[in-house]
C-alpha atoms as a PDB file:
ATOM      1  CA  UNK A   1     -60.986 -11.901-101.692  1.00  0.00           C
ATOM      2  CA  UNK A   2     -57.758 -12.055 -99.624  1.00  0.00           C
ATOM      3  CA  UNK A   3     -55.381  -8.610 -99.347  1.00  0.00           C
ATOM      4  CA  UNK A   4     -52.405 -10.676-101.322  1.00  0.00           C
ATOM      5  CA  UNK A   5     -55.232 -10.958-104.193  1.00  0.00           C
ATOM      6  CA  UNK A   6     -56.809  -7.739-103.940  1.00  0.00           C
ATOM      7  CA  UNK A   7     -52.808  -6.135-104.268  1.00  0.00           C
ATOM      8  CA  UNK A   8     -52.374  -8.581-107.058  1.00  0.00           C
ATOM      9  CA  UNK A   9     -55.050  -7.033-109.589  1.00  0.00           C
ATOM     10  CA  UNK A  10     -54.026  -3.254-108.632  1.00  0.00           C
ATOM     11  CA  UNK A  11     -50.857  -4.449-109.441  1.00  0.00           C
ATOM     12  CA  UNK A  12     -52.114  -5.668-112.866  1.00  0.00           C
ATOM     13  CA  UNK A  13     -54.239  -2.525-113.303  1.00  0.00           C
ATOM     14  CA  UNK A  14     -51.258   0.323-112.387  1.00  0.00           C
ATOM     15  CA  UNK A  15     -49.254  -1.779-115.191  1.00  0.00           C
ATOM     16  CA  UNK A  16     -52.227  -1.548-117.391  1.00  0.00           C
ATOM     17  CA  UNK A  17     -52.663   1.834-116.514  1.00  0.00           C
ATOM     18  CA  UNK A  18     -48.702   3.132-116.927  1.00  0.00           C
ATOM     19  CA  UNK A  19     -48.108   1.111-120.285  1.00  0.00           C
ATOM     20  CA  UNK A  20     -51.553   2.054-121.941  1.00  0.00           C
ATOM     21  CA  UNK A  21     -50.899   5.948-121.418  1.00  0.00           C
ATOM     22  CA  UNK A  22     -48.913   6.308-124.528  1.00  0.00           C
ATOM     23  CA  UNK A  23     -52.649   5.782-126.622  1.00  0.00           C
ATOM     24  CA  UNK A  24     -53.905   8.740-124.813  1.00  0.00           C
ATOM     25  CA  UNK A  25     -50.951  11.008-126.541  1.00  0.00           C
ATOM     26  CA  UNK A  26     -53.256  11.007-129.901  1.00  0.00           C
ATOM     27  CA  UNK A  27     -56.918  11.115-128.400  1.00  0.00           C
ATOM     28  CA  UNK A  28     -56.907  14.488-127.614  1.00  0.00           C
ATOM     29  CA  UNK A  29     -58.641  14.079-124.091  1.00  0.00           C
ATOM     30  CA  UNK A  30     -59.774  16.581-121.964  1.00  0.00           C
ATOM     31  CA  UNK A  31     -57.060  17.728-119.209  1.00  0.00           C
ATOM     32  CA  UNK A  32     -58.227  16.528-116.396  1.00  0.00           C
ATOM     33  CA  UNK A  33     -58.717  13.124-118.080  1.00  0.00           C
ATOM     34  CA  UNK A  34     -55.418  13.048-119.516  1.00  0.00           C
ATOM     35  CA  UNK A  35     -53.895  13.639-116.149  1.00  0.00           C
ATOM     36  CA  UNK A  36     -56.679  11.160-114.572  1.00  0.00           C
ATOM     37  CA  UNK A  37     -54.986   8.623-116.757  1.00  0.00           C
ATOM     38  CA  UNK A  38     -51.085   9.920-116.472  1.00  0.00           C
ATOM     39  CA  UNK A  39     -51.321   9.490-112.618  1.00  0.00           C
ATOM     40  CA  UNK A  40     -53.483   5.946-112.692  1.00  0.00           C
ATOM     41  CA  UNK A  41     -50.233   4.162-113.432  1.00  0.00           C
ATOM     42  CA  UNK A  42     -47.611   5.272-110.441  1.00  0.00           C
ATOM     43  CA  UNK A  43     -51.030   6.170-108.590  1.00  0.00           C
ATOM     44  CA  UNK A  44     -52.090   2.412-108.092  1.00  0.00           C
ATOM     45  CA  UNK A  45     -48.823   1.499-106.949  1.00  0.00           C
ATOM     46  CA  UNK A  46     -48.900   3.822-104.377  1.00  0.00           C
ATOM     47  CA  UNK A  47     -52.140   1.611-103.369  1.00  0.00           C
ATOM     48  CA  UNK A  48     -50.367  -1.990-104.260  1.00  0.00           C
ATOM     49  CA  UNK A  49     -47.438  -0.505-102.272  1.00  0.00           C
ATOM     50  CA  UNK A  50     -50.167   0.612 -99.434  1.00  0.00           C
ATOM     51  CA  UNK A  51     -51.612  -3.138 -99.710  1.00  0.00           C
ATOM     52  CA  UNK A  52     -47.991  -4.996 -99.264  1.00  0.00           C
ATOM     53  CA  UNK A  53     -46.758  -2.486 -96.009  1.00  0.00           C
ATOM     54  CA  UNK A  54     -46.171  -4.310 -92.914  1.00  0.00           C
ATOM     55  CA  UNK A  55     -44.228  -2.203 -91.162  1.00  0.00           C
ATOM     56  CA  UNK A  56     -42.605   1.980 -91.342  1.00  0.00           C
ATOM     57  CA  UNK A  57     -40.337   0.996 -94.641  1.00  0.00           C
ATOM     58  CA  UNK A  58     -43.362  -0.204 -96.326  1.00  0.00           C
ATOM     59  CA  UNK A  59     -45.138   2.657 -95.674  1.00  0.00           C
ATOM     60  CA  UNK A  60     -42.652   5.049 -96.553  1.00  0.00           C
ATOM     61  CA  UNK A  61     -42.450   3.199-100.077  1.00  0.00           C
ATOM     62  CA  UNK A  62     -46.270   4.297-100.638  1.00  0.00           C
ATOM     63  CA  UNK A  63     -45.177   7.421-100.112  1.00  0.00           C
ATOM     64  CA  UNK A  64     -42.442   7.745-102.568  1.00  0.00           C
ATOM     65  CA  UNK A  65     -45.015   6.321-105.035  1.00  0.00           C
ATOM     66  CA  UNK A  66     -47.646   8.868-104.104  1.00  0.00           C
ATOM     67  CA  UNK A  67     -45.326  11.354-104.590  1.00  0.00           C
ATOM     68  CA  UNK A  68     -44.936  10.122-107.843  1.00  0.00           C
ATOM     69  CA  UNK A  69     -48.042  10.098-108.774  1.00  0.00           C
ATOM     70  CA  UNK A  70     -48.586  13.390-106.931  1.00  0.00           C
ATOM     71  CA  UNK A  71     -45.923  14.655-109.820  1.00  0.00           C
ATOM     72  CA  UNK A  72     -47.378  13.943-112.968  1.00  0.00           C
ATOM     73  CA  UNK A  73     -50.377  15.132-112.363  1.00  0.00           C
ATOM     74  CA  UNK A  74     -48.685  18.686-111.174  1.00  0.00           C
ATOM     75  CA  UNK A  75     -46.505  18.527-113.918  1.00  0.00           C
ATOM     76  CA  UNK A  76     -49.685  19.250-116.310  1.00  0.00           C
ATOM     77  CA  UNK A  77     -50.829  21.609-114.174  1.00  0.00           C
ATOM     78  CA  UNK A  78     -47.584  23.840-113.107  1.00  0.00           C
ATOM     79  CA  UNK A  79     -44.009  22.509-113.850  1.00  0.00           C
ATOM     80  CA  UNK A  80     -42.570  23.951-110.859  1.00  0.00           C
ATOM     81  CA  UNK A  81     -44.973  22.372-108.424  1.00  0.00           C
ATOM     82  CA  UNK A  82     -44.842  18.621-110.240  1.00  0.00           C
ATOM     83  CA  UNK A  83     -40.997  18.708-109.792  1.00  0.00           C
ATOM     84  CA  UNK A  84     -41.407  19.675-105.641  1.00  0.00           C
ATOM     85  CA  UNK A  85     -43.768  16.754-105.453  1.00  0.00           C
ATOM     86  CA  UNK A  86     -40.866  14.854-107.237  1.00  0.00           C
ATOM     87  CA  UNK A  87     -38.488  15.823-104.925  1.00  0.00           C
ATOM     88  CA  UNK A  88     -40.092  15.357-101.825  1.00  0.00           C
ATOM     89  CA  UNK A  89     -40.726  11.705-103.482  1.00  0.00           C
ATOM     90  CA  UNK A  90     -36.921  11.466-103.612  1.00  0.00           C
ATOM     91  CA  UNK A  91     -35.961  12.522-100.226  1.00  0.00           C
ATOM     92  CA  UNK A  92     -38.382   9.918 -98.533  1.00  0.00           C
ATOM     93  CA  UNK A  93     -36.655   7.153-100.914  1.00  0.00           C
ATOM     94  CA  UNK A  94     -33.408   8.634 -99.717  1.00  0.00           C
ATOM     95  CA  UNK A  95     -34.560   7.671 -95.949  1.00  0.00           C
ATOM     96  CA  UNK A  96     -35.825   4.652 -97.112  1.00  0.00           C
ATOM     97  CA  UNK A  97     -32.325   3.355 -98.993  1.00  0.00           C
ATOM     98  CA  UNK A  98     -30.296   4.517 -96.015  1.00  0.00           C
ATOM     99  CA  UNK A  99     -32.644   3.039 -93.519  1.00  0.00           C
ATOM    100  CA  UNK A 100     -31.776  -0.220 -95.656  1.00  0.00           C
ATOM    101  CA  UNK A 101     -28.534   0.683 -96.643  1.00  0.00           C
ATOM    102  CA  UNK A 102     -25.641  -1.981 -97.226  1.00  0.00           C
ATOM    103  CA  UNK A 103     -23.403  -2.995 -95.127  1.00  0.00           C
ATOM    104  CA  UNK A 104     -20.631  -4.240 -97.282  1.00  0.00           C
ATOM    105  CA  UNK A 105     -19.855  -2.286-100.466  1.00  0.00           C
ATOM    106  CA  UNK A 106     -17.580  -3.693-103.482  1.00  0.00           C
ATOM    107  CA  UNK A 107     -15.227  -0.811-104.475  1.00  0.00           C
ATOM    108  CA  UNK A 108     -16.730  -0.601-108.421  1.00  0.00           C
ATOM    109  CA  UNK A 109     -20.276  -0.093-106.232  1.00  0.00           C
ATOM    110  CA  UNK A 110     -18.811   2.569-103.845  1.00  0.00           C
ATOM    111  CA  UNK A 111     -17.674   4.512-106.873  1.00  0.00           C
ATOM    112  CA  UNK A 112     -20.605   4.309-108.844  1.00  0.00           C
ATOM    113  CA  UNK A 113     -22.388   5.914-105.978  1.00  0.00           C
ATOM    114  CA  UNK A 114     -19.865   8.440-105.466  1.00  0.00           C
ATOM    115  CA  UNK A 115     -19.528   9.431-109.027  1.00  0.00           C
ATOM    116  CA  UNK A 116     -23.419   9.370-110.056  1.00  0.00           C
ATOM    117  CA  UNK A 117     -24.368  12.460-108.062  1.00  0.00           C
ATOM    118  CA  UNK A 118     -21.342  14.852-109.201  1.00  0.00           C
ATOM    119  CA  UNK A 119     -21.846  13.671-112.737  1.00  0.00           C
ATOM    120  CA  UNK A 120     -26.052  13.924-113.078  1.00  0.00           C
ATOM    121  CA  UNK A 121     -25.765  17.053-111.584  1.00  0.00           C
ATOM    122  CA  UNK A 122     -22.982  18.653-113.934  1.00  0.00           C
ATOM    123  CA  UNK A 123     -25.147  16.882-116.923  1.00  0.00           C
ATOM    124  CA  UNK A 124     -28.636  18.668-116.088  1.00  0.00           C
ATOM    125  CA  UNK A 125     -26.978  21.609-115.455  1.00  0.00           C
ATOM    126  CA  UNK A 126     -25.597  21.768-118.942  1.00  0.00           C
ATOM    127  CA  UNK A 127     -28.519  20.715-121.029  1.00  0.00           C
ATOM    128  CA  UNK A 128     -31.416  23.487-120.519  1.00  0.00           C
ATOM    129  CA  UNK A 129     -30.578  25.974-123.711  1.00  0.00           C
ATOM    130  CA  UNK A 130     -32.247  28.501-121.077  1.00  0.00           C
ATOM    131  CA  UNK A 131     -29.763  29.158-119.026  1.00  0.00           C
ATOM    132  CA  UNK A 132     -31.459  30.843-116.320  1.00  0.00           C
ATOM    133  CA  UNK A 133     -33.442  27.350-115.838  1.00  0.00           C
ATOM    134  CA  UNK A 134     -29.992  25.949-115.077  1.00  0.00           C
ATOM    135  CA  UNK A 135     -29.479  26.348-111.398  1.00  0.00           C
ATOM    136  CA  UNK A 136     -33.308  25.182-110.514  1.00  0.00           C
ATOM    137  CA  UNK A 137     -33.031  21.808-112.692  1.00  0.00           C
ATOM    138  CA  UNK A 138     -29.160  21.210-110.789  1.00  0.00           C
ATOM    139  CA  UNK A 139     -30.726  21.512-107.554  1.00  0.00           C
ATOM    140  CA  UNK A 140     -33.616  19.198-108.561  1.00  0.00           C
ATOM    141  CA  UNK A 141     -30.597  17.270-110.494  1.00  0.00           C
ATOM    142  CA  UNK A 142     -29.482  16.599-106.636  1.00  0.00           C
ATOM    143  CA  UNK A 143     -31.767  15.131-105.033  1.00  0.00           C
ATOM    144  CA  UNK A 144     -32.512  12.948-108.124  1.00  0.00           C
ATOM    145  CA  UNK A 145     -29.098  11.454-108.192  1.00  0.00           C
ATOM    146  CA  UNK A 146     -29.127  11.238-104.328  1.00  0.00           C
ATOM    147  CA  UNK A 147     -31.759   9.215-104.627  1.00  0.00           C
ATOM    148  CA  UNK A 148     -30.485   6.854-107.189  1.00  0.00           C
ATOM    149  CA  UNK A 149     -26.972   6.638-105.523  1.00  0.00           C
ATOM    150  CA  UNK A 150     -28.351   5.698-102.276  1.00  0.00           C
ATOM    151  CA  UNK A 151     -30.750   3.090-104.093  1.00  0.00           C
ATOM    152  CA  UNK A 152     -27.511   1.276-105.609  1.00  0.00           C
ATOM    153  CA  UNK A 153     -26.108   1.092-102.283  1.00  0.00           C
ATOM    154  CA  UNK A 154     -29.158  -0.190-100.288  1.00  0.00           C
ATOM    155  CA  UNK A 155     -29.776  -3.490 -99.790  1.00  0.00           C
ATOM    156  CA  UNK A 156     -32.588  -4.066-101.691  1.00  0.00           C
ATOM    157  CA  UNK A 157     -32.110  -5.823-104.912  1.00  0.00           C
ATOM    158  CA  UNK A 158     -30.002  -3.932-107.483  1.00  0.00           C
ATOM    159  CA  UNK A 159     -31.494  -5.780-110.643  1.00  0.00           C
ATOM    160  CA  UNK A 160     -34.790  -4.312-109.795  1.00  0.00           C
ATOM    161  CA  UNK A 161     -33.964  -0.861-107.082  1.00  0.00           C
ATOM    162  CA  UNK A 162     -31.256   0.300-108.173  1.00  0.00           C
ATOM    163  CA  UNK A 163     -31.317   0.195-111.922  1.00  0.00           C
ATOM    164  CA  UNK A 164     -34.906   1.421-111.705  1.00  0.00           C
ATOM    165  CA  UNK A 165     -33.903   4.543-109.849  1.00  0.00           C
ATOM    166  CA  UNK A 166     -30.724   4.533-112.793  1.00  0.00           C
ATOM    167  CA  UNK A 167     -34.150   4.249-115.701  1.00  0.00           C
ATOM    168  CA  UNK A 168     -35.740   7.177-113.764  1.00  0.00           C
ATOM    169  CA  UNK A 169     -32.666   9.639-113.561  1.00  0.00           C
ATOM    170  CA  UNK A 170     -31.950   8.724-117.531  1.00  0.00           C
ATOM    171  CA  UNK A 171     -35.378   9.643-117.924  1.00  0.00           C
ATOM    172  CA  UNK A 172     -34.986  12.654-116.315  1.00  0.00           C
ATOM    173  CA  UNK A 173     -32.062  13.649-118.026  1.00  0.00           C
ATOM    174  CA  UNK A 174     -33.986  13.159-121.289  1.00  0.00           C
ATOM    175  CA  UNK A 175     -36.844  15.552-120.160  1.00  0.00           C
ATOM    176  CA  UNK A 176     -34.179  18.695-119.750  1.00  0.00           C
ATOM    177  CA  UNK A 177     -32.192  17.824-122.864  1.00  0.00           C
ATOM    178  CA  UNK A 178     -35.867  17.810-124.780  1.00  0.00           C
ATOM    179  CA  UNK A 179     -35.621  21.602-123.267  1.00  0.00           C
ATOM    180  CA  UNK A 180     -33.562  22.475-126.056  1.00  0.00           C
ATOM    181  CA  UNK A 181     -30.687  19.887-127.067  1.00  0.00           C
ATOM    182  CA  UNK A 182     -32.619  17.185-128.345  1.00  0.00           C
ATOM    183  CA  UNK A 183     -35.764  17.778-130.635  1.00  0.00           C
ATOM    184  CA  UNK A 184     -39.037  16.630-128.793  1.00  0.00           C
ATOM    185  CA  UNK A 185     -40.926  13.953-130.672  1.00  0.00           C
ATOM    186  CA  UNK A 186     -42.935  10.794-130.135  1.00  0.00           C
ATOM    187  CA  UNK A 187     -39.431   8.836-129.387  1.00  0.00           C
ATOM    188  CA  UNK A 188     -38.499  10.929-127.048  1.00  0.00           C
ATOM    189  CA  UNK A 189     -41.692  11.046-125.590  1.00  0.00           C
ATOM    190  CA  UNK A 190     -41.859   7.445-125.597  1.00  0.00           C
ATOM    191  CA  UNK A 191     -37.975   7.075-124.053  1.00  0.00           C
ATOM    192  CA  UNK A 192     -39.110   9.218-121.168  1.00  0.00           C
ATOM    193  CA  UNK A 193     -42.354   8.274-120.481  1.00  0.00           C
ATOM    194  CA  UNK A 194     -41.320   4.260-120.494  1.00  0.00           C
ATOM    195  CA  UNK A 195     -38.109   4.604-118.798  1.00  0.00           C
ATOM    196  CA  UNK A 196     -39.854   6.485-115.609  1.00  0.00           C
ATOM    197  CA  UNK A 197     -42.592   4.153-116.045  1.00  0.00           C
ATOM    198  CA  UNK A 198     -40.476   1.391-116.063  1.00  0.00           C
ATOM    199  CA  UNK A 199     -38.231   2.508-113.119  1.00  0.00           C
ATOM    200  CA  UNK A 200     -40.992   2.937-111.092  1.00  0.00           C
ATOM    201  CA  UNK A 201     -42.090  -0.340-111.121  1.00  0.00           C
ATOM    202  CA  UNK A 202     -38.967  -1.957-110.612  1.00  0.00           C
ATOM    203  CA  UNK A 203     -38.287   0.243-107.896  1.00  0.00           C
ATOM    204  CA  UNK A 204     -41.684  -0.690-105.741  1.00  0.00           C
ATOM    205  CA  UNK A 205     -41.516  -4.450-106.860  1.00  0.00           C
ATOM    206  CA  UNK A 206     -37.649  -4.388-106.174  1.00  0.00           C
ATOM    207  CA  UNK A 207     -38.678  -3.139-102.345  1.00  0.00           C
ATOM    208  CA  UNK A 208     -41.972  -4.579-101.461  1.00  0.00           C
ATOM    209  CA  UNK A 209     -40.151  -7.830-102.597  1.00  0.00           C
ATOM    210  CA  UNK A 210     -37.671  -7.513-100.137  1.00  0.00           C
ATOM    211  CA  UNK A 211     -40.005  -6.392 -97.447  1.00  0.00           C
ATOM    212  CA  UNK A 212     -41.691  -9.455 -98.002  1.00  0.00           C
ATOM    213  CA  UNK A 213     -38.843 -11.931 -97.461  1.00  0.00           C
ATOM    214  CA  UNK A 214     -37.335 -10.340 -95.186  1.00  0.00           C
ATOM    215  CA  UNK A 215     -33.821  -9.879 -97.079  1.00  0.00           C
ATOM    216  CA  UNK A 216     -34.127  -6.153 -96.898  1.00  0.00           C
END
């Protein structure tokens, strides 16, 4: 089996393994195999990611997607620690988008950018109904939106970075407004859960992609 095929069916199974995780929500697993399956999803394409580097940019997108994975497994365990691994998941995409950054910027793109961070960050601060949460979730709110602004300006493709890193800060948001403004629920649930989901995939095929043909 050749390493293009090999990348191919972890590909399959981290999309298998993100999309199915909304059946373990009513089976009542154990912990540790709830979590097992949580992280399986982001987890394998950390490994498909892995499979597909070539060179440091490649690399440094298996490490935003272990990261991820790294997250929602914490997030089960301690709250605090699942949102540092998050972080630290955004700051190496930040490298990565300015490493690849774009050369020539339209002014609505420019402003998007420059308005996403100012405007995420006034948003989370505003949602948690506990109030002394608020300054931890901005900060976090920071280098979320960082991250997202610098994907829309990279070079990679926008259809597929950039508005997955938009479907992962919207998810986001949705987690601190369920801290209070919005009644948690299975919709909810099922917004957050599919837009990160979701994001995350675009986000490593929207890279690799590039990294592959060379137009990033």
């Amino acid at each position: 089996m050749t390493r293009d095929n090999f990348a191919r069916i972890i590909l399959i199974a981290a999309m298998i393994g993100g999309v199915s995780y909304f059946a373990a929500w009513d089976l009542h697993l154990p912990p540790a195999a709830d979590l097992a399956w949580k992280g399986s999803g982001v987890g394998l394409l950390a490994v498909y990611a892995a499979l597909k580097a070539r060179r440091l940019d490649g690399w440094l997108l298996a490490a935003v997607m272990a990261l991820g994975a790294l997250g929602d497994v914490l997030l089960g365990v301690q709250f605090i620690l699942g949102a540092l691994a998050f972080l630290a998941g955004h700051l190496v995409a930040i490298g990565l988008y300015l490493r690849n950054r774009r050369l020539h910027l339209s002014r609505s793109q420019a402003l998007l950018a420059a308005v996403l961070v100012p405007a995420c960050v006034t948003i989370a601060f505003l949602l948690p109904t506990d109030r002394a949460q608020a300054p931890g979730i901005a900060l976090y709110a920071t280098g979320l939106s960082a991250m997202a602004a610098c994907a829309w300006i990279s070079r990679f493709p926008r259809l597929w970075t950039g508005l997955g890193a938009i479907f992962f800060l919207v998810s986001d948001l949705l987690i601190f407004a369920r801290m209070g403004r919005i009644e948690p629920g299975f919709a909810v649930g099922l917004a957050v859960w599919g837009l990160y989901f979701a994001g995350q995939l675009m986000i490593c095929l929207g890279v690799s992609g590039a990294l592959r043909e060379g137009t990033a």
